[in-house]
PDB file of N, CA and C in Angstrom:
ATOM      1  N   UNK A   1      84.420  67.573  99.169  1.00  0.00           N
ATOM      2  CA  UNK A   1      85.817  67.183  99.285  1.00  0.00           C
ATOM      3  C   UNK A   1      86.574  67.449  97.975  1.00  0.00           C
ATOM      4  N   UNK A   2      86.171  67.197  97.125  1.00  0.00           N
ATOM      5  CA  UNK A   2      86.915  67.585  95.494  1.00  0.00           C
ATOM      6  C   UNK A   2      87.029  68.854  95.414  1.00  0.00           C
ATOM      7  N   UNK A   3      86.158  69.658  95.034  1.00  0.00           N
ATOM      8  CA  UNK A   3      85.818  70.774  95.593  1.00  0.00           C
ATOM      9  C   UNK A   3      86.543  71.755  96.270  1.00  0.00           C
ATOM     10  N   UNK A   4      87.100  71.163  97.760  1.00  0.00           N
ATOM     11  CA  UNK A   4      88.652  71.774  98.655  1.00  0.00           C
ATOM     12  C   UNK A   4      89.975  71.022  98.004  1.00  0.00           C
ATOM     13  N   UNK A   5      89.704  70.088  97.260  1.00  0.00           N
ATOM     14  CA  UNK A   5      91.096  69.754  96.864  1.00  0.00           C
ATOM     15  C   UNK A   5      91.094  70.727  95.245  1.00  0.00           C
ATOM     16  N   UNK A   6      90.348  70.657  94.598  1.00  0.00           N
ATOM     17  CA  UNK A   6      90.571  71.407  92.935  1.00  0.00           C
ATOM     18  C   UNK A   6      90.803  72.790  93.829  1.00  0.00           C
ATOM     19  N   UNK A   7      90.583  73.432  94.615  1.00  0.00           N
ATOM     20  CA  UNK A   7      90.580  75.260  94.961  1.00  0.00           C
ATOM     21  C   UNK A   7      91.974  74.872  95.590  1.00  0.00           C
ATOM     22  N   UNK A   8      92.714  73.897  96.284  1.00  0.00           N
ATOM     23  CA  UNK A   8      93.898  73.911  96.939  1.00  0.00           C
ATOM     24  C   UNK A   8      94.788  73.272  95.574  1.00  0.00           C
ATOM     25  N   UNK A   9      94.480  72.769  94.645  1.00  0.00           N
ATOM     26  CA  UNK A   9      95.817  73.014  93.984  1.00  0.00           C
ATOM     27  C   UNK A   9      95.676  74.227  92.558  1.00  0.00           C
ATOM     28  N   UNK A  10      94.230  74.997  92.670  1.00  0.00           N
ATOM     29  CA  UNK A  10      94.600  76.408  91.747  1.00  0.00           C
ATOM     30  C   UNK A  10      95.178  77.250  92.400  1.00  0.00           C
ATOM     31  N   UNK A  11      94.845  76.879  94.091  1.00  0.00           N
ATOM     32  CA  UNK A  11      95.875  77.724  94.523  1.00  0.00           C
ATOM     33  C   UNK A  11      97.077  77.345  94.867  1.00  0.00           C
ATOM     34  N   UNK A  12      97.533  76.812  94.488  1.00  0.00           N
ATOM     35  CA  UNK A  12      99.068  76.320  94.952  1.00  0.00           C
ATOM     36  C   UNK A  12      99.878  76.638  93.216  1.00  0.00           C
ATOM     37  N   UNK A  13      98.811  76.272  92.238  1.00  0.00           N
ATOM     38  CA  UNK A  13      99.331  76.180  90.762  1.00  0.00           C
ATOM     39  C   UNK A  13      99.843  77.928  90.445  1.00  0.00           C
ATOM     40  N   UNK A  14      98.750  79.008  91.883  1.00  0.00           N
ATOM     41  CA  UNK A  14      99.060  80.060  90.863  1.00  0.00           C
ATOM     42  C   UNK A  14     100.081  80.986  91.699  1.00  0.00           C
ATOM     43  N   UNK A  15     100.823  79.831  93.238  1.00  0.00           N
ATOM     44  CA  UNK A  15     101.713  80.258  93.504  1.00  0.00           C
ATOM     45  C   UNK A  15     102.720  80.417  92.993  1.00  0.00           C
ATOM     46  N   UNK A  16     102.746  78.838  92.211  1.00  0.00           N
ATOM     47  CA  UNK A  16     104.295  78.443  91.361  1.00  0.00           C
ATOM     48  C   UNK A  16     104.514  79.496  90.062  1.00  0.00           C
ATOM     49  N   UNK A  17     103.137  80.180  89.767  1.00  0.00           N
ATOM     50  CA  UNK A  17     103.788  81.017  88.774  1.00  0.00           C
ATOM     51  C   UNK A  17     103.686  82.538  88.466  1.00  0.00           C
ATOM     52  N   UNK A  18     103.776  82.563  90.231  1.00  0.00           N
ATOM     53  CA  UNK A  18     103.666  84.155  90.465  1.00  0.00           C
ATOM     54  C   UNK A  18     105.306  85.064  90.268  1.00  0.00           C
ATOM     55  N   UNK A  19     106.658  83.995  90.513  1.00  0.00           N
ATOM     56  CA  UNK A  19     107.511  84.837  90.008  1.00  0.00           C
ATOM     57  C   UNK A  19     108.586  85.395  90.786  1.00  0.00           C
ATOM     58  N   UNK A  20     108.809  86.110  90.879  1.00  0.00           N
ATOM     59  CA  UNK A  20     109.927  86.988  91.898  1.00  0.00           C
ATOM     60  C   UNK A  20     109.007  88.841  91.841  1.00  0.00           C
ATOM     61  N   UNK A  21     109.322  89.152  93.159  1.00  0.00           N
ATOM     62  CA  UNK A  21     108.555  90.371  93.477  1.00  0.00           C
ATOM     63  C   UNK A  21     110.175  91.464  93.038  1.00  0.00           C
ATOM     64  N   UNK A  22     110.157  92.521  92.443  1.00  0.00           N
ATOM     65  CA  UNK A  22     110.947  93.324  91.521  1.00  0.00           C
ATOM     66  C   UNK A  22     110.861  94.799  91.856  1.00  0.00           C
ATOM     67  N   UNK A  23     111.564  95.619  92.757  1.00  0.00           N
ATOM     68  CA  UNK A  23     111.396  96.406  93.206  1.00  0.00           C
ATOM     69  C   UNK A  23     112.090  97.358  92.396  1.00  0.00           C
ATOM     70  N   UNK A  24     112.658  96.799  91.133  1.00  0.00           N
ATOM     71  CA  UNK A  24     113.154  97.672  90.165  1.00  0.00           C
ATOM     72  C   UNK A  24     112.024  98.070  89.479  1.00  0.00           C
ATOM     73  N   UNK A  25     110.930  96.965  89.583  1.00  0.00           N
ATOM     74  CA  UNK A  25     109.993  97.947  88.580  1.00  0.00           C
ATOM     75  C   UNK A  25     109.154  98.767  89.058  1.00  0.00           C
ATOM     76  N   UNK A  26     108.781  99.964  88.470  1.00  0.00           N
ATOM     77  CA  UNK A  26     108.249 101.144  88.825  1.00  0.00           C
ATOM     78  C   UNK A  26     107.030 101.395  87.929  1.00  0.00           C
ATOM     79  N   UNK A  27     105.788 100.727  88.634  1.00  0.00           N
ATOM     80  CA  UNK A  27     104.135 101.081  87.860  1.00  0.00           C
ATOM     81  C   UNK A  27     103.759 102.241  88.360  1.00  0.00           C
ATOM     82  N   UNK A  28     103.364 103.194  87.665  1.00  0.00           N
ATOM     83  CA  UNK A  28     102.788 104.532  87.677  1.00  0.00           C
ATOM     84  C   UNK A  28     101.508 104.265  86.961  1.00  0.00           C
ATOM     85  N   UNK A  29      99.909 105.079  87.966  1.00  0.00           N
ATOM     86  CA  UNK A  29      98.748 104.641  87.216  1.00  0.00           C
ATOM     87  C   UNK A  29      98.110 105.962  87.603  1.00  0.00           C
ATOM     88  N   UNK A  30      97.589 106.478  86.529  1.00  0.00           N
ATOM     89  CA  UNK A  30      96.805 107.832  86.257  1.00  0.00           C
ATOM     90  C   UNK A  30      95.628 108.197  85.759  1.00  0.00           C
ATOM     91  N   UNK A  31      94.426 108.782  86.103  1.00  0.00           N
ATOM     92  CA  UNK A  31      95.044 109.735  87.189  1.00  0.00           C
ATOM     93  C   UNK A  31      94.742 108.613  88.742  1.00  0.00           C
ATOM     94  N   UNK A  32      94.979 109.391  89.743  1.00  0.00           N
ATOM     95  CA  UNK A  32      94.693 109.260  91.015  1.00  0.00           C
ATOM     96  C   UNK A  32      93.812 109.802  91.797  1.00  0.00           C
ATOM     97  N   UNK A  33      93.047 109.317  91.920  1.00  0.00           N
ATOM     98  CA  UNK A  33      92.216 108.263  92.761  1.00  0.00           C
ATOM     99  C   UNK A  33      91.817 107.680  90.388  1.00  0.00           C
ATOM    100  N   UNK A  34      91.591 106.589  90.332  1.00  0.00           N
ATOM    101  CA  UNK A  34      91.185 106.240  89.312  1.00  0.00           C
ATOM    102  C   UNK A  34      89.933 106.366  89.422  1.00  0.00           C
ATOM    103  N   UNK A  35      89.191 106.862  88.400  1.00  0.00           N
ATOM    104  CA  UNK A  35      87.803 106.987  88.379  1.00  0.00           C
ATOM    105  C   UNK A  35      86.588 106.065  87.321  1.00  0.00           C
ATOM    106  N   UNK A  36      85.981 105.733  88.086  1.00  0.00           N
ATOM    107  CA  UNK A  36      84.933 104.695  87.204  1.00  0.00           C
ATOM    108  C   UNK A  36      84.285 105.363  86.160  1.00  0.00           C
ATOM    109  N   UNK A  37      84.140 104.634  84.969  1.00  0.00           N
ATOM    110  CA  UNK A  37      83.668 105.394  83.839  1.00  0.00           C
ATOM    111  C   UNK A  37      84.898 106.382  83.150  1.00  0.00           C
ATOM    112  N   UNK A  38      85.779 106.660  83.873  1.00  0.00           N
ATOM    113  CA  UNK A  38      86.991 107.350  82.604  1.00  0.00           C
ATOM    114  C   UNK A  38      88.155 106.767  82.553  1.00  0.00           C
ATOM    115  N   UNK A  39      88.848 106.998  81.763  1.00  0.00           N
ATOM    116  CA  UNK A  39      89.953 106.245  81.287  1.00  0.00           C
ATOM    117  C   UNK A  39      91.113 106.238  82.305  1.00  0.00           C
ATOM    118  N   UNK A  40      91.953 105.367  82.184  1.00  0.00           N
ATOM    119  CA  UNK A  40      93.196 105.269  83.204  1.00  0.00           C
ATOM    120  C   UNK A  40      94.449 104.756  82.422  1.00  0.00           C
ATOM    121  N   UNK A  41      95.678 105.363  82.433  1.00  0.00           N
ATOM    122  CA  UNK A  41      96.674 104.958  82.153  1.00  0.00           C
ATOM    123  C   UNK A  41      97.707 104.407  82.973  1.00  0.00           C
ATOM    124  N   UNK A  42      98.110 103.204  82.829  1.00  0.00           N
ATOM    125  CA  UNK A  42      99.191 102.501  83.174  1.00  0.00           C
ATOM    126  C   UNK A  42      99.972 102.244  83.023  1.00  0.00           C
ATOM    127  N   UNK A  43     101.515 102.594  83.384  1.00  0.00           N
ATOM    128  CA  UNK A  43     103.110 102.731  82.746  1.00  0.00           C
ATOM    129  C   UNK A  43     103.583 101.935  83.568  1.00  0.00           C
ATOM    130  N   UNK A  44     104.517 100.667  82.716  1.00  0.00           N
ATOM    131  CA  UNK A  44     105.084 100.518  83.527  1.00  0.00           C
ATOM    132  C   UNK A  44     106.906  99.887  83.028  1.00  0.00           C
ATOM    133  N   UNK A  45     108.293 100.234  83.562  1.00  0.00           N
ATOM    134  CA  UNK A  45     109.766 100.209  83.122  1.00  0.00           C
ATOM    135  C   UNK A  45     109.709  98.805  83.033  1.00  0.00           C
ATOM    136  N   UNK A  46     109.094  97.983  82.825  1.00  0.00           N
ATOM    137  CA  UNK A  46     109.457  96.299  82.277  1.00  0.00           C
ATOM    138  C   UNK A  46     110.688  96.145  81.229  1.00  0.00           C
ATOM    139  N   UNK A  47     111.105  95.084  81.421  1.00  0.00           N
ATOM    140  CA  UNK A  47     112.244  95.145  79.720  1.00  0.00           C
ATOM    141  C   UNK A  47     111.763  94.724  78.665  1.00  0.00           C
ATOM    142  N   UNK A  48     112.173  95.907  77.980  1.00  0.00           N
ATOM    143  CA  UNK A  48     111.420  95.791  76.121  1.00  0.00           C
ATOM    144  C   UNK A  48     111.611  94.279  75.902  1.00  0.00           C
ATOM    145  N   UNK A  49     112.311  93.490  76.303  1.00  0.00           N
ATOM    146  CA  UNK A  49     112.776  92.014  75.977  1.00  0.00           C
ATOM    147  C   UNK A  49     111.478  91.340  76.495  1.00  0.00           C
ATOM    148  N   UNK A  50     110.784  91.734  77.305  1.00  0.00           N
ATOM    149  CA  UNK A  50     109.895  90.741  78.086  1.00  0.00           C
ATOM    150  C   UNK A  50     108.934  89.818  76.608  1.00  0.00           C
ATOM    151  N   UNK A  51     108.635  89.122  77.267  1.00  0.00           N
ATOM    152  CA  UNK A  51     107.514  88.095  76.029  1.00  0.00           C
ATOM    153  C   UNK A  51     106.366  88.876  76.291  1.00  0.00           C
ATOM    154  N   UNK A  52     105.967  89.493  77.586  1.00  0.00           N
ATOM    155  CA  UNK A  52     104.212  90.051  77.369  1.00  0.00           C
ATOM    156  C   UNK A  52     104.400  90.408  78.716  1.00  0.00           C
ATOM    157  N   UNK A  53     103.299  91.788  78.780  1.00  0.00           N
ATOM    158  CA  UNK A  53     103.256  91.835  80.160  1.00  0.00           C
ATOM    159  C   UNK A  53     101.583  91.873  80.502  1.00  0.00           C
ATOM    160  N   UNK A  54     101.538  91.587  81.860  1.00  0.00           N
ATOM    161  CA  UNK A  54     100.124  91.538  81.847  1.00  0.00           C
ATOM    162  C   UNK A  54      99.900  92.069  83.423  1.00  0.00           C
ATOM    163  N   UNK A  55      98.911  92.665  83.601  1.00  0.00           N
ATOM    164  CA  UNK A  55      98.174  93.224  84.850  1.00  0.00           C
ATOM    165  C   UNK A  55      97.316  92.796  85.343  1.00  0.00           C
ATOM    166  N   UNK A  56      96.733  92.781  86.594  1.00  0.00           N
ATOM    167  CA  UNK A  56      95.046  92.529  87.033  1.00  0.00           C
ATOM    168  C   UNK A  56      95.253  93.083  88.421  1.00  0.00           C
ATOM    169  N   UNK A  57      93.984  93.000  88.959  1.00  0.00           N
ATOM    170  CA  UNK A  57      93.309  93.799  89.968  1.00  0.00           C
ATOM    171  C   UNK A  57      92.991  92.310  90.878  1.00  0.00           C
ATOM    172  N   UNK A  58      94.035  92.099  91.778  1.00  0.00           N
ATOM    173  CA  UNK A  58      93.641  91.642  92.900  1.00  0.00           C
ATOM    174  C   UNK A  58      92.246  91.270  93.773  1.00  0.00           C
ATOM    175  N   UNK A  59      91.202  90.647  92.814  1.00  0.00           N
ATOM    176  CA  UNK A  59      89.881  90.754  93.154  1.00  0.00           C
ATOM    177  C   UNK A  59      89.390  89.549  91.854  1.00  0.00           C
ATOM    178  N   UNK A  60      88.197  88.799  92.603  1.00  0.00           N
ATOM    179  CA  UNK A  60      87.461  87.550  92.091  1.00  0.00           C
ATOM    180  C   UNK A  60      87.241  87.959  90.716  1.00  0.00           C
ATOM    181  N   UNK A  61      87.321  87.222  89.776  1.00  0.00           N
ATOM    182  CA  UNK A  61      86.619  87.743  88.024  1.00  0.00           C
ATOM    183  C   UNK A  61      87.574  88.762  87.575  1.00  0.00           C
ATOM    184  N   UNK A  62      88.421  89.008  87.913  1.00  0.00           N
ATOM    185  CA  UNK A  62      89.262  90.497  87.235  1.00  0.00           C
ATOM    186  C   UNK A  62      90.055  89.642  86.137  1.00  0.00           C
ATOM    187  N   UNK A  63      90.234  90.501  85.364  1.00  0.00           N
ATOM    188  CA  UNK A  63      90.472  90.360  83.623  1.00  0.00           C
ATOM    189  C   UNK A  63      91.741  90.087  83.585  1.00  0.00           C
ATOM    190  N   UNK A  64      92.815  89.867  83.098  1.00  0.00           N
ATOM    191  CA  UNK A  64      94.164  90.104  82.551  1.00  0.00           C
ATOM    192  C   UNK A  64      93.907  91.148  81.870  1.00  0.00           C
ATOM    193  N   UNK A  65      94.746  91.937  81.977  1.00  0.00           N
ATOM    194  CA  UNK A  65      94.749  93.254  81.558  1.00  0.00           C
ATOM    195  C   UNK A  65      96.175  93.166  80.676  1.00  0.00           C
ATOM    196  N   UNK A  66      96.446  93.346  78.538  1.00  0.00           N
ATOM    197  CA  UNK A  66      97.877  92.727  78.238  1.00  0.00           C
ATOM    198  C   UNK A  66      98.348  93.970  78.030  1.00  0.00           C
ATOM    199  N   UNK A  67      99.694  94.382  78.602  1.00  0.00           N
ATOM    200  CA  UNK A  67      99.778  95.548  77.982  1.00  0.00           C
ATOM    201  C   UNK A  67     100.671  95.802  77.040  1.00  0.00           C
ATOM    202  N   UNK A  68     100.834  96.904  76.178  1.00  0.00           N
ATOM    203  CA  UNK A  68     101.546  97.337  74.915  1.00  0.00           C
ATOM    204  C   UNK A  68     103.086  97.733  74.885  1.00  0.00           C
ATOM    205  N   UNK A  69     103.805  97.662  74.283  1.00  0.00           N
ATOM    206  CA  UNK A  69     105.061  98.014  74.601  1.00  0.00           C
ATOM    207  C   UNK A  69     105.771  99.178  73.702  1.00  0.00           C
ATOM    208  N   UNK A  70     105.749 100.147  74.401  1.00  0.00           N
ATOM    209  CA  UNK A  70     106.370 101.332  73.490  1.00  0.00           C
ATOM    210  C   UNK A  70     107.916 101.316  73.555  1.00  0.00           C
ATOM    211  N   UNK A  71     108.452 101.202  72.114  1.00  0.00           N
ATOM    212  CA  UNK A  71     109.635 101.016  72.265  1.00  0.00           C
ATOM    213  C   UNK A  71     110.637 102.292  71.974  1.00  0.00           C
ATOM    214  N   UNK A  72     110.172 103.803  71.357  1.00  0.00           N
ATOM    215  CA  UNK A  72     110.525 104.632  71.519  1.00  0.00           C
ATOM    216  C   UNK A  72     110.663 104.909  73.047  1.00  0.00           C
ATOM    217  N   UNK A  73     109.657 104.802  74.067  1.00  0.00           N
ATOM    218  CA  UNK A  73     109.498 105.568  75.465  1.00  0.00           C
ATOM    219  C   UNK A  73     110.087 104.514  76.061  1.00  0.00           C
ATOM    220  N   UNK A  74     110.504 103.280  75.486  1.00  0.00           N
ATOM    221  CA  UNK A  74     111.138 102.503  76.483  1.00  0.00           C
ATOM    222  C   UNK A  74     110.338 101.910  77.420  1.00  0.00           C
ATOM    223  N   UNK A  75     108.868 101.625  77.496  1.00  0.00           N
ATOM    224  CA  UNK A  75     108.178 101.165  78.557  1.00  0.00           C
ATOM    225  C   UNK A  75     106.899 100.633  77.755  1.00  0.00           C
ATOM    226  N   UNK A  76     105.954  99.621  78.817  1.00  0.00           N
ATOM    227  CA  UNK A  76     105.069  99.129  78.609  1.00  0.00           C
ATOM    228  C   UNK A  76     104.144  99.918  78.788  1.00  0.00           C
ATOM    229  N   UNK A  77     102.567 100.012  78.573  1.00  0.00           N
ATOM    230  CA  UNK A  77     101.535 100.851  79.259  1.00  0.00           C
ATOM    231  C   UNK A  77     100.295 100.004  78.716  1.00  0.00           C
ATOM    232  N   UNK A  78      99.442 100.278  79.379  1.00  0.00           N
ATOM    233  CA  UNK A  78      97.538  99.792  79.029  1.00  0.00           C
ATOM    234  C   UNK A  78      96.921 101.194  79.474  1.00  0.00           C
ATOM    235  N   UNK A  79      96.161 101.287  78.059  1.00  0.00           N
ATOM    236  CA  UNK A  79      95.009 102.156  78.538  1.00  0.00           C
ATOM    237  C   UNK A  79      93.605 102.033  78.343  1.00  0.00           C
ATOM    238  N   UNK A  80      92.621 101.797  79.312  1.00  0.00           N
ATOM    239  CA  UNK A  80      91.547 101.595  79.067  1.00  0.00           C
ATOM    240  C   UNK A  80      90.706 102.460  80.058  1.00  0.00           C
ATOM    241  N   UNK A  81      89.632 102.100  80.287  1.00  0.00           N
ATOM    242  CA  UNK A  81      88.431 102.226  80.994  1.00  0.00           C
ATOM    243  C   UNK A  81      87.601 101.077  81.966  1.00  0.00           C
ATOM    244  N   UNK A  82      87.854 101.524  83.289  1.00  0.00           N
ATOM    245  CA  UNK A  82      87.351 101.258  84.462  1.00  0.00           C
ATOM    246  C   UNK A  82      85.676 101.015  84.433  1.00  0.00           C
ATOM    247  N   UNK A  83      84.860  99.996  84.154  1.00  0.00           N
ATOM    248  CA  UNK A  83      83.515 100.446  83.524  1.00  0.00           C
ATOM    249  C   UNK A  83      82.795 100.770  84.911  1.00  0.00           C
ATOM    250  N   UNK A  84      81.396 101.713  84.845  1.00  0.00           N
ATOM    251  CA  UNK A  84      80.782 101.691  85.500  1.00  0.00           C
ATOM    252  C   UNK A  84      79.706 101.190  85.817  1.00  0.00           C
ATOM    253  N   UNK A  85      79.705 100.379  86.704  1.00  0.00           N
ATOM    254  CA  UNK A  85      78.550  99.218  86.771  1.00  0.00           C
ATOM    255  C   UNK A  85      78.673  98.868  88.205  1.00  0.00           C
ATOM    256  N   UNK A  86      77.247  97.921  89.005  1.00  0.00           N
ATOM    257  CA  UNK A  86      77.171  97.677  89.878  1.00  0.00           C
ATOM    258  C   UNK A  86      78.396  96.833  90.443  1.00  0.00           C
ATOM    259  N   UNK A  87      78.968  96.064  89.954  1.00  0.00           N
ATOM    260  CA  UNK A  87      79.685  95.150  89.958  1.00  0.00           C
ATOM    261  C   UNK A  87      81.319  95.524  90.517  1.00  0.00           C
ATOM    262  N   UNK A  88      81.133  96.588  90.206  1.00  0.00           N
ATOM    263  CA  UNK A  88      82.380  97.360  90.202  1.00  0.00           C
ATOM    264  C   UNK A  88      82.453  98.227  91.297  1.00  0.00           C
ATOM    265  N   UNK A  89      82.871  97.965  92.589  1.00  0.00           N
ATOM    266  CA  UNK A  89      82.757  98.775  93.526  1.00  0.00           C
ATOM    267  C   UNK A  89      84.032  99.843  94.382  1.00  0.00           C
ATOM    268  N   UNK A  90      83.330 101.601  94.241  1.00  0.00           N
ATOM    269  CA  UNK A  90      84.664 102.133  94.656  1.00  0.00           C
ATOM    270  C   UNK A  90      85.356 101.518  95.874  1.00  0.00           C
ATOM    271  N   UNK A  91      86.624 101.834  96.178  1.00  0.00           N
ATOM    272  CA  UNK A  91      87.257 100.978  97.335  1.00  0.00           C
ATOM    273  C   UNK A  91      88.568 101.047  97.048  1.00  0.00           C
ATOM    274  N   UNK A  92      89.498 100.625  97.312  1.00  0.00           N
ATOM    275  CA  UNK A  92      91.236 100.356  97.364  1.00  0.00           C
ATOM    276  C   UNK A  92      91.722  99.162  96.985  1.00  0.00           C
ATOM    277  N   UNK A  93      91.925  98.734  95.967  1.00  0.00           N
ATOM    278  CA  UNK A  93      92.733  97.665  95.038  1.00  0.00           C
ATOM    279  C   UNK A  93      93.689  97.471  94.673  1.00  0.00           C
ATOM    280  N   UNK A  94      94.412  96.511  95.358  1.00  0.00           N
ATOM    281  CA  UNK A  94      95.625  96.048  94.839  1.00  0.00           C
ATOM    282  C   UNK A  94      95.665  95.311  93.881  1.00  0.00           C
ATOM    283  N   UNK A  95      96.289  95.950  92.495  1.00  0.00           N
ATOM    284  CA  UNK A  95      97.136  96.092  91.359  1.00  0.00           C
ATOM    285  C   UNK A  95      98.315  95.187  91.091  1.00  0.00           C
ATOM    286  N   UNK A  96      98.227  94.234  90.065  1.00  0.00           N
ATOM    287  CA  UNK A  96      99.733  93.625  89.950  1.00  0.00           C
ATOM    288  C   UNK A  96     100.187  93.441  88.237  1.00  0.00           C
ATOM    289  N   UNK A  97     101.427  93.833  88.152  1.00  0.00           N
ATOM    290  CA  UNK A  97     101.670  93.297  86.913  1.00  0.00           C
ATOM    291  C   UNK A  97     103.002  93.101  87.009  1.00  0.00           C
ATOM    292  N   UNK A  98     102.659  91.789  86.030  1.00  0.00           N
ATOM    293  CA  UNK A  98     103.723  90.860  85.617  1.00  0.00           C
ATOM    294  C   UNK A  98     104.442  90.828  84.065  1.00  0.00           C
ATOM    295  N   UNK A  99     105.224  90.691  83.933  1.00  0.00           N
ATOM    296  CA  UNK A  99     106.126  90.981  83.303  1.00  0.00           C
ATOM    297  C   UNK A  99     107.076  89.179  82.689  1.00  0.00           C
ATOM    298  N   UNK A 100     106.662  88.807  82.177  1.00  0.00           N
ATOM    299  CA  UNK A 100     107.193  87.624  81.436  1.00  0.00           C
ATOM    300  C   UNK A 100     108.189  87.464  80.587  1.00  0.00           C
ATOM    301  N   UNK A 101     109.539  87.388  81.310  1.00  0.00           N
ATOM    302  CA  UNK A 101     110.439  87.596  80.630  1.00  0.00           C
ATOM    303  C   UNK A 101     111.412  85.953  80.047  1.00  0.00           C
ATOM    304  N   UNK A 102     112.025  86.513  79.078  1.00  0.00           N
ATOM    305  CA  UNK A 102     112.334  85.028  78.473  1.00  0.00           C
ATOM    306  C   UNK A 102     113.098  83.906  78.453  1.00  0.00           C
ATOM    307  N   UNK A 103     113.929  84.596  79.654  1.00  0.00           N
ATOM    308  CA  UNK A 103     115.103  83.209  80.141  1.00  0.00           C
ATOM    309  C   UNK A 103     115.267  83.574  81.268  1.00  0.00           C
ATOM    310  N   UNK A 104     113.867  83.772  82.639  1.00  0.00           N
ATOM    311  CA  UNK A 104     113.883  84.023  83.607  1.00  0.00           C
ATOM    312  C   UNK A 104     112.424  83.570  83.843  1.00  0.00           C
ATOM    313  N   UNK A 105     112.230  83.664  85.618  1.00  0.00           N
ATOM    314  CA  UNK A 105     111.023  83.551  86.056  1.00  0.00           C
ATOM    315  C   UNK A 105     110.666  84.821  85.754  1.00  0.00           C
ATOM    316  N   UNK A 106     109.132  84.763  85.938  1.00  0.00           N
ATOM    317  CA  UNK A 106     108.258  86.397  85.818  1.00  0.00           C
ATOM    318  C   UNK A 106     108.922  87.237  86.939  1.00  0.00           C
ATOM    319  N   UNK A 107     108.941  88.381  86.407  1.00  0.00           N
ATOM    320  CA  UNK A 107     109.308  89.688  87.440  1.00  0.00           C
ATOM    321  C   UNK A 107     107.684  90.479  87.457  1.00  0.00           C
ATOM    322  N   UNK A 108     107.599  90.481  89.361  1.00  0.00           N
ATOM    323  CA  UNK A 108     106.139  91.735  89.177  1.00  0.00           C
ATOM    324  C   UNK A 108     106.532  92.341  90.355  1.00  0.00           C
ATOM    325  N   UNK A 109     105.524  93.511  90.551  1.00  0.00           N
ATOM    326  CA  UNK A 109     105.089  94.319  91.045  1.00  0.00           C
ATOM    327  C   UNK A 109     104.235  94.657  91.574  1.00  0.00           C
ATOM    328  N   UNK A 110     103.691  95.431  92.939  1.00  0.00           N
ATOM    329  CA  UNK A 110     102.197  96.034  93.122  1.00  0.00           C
ATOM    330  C   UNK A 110     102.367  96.879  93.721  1.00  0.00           C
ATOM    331  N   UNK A 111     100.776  97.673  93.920  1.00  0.00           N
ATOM    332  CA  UNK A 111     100.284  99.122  94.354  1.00  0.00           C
ATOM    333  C   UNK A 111      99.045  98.265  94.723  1.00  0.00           C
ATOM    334  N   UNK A 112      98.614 100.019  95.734  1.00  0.00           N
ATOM    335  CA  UNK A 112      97.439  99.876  95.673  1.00  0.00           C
ATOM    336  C   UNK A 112      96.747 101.098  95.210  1.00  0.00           C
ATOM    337  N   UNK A 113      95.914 100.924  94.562  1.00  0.00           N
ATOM    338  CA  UNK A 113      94.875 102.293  94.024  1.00  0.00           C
ATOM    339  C   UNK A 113      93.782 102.292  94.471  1.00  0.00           C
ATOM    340  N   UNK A 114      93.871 103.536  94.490  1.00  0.00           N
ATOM    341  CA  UNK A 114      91.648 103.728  94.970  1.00  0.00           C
ATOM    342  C   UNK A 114      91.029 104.136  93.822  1.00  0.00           C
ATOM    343  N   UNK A 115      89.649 103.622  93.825  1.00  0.00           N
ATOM    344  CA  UNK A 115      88.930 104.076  92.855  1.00  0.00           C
ATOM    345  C   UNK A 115      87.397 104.682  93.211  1.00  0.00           C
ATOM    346  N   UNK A 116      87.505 105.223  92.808  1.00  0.00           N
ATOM    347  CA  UNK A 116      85.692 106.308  93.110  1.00  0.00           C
ATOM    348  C   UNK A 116      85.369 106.145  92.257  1.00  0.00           C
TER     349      UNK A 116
END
């Protein structure tokens, strides 16, 4: 019984701070199909103003992913590596990032990507 009540209010806690969905923003992730074991880049038009932006992969244990803000190119991006391991299985993942901006609720976004 504790148990269904602690999982019903992380999930209710991580409704309240999911945000407004932002169809102004435009995530681009490369290459396509993303591939396990090589690197992947992620762009995305957030406002240079934001406090932080952050990503994850729609799936149990997935990381916050923080990303960097280039202020010449005008945009955010993360680049890393997809590791290859059992754990990690190819398939179609929906992608979200959020965008924490500073006298507003969060603005996000999603895709879905495949990965081999």
């Amino acid at each position: 019984m504790r148990l269904l009540i602690f999982l019903t209010m992380a999930l209710m806690g991580g409704c309240a701070t999911l945000g407004i969905k932002d169809s102004a923003l435009e995530l681009q992730i490369s290459p396509q199909p993303v591939l396990r074991g090589q690197p992947a880049l992620a762009k995305i038009n957030a406002p240079l103003d934001a406090d932080r932006v952050v990503g994850t992969i729609l799936t149990f244990g997935s990381p916050q992913l923080e990303f960097r803000k280039d202020a010449k190119k005008g945009l955010w991006y993360f680049y890393g590596t997809i590791p290859f391991s059992p754990w990690v299985k190819p398939g179609t993942y929906q992608v979200r990032v959020i965008a924490y901006l500073p006298k507003e609720k969060p603005h996000y976004t999603e895709m879905k990507v495949d990965l081999k």
